[in-house]
C-alpha atoms as a PDB file:
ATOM      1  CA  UNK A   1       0.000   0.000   0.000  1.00  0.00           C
ATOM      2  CA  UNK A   2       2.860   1.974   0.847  1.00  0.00           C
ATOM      3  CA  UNK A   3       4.155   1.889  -2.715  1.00  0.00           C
ATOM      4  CA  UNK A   4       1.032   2.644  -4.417  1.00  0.00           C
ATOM      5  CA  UNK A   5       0.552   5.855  -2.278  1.00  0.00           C
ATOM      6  CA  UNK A   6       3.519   7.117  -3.238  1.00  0.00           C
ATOM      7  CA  UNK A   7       2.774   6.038  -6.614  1.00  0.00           C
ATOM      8  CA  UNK A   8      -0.201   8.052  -6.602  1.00  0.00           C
ATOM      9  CA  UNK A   9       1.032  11.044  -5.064  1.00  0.00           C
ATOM     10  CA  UNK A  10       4.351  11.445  -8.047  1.00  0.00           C
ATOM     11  CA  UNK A  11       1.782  11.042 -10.236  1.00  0.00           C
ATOM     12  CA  UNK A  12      -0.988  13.504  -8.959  1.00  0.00           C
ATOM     13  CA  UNK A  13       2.035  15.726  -9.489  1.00  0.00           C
ATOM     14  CA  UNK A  14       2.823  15.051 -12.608  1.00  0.00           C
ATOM     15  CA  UNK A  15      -0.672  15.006 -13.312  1.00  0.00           C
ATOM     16  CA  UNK A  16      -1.050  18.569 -11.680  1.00  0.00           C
ATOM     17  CA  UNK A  17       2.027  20.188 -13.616  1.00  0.00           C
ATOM     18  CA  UNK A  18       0.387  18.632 -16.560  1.00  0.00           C
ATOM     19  CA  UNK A  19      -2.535  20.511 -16.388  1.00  0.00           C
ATOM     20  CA  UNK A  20      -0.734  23.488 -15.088  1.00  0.00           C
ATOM     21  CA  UNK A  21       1.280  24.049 -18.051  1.00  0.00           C
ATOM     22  CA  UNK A  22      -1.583  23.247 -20.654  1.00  0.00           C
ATOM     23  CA  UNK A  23       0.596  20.037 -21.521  1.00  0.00           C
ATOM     24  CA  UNK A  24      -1.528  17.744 -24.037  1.00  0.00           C
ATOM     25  CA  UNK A  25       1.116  15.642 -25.099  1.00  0.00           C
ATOM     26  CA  UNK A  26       1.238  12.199 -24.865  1.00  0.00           C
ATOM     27  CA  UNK A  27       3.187  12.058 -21.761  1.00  0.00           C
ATOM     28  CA  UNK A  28       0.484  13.476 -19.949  1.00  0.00           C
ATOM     29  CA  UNK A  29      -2.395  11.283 -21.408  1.00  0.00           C
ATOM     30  CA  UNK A  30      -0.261   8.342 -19.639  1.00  0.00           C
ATOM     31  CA  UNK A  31       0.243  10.017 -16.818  1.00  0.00           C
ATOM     32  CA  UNK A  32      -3.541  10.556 -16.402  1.00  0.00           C
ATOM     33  CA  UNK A  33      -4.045   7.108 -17.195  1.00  0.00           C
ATOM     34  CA  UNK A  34      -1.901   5.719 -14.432  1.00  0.00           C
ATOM     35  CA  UNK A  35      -2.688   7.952 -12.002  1.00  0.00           C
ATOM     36  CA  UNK A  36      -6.380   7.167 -12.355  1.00  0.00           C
ATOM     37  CA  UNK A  37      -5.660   3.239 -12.454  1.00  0.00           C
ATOM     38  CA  UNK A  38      -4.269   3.450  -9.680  1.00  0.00           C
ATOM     39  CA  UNK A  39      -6.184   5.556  -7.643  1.00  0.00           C
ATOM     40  CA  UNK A  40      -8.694   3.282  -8.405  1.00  0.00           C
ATOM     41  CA  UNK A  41      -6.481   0.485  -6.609  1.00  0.00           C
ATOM     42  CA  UNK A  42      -6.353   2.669  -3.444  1.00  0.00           C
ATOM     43  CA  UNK A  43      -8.716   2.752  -0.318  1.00  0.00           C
ATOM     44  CA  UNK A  44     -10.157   5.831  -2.234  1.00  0.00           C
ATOM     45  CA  UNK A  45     -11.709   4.885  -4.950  1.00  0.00           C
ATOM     46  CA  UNK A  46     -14.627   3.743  -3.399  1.00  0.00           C
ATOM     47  CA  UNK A  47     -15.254   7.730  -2.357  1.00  0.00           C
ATOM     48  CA  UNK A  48     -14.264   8.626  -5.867  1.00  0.00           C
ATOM     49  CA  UNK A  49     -17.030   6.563  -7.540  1.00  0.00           C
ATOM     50  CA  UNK A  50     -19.185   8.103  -5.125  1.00  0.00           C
ATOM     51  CA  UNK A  51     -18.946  11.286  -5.950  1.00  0.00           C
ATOM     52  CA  UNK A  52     -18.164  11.007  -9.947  1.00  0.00           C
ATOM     53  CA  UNK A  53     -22.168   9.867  -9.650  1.00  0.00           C
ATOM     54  CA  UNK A  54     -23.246  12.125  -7.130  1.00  0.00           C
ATOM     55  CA  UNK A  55     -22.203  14.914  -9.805  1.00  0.00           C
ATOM     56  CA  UNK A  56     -23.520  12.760 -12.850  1.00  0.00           C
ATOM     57  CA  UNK A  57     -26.654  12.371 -11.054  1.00  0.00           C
ATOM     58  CA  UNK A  58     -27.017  16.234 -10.326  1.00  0.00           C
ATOM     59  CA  UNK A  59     -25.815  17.087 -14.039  1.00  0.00           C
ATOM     60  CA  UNK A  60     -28.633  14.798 -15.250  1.00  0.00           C
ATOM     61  CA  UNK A  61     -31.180  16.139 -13.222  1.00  0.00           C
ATOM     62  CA  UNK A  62     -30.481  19.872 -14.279  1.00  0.00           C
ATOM     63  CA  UNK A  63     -31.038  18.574 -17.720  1.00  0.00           C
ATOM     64  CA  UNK A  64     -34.198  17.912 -17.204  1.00  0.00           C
END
């Protein structure tokens, strides 16, 4: 777990710096890519899928 968590947090970085600079490049597609797979291996992904549908669900319902 230890691993992964540090995994995820050099990657949020990158991820972050990514964004920061208006990167689109390749690179940063895979860097988005890992970092979600695995955040989605972490004790948080549970919370994440929570509220990825929480805002679906409200999106949807403004729609209508």
């Amino acid at each position: 777990m230890s691993i992964t968590v540090s995994l995820i947090a050099i990657l949020g970085l990158l991820l972050f710096f990514a964004i920061k600079l208006r990167s689109a490049t390749t690179g940063a597609v895979i860097i988005a890519v890992l970092f979600g797979f695995y955040l989605a291996r972490t004790d948080a992904a549970p919370s994440v899928n929570d509220t990825v549908t929480s805002l679906t669900n409200a999106l949807t319902d403004i729609g209508t």
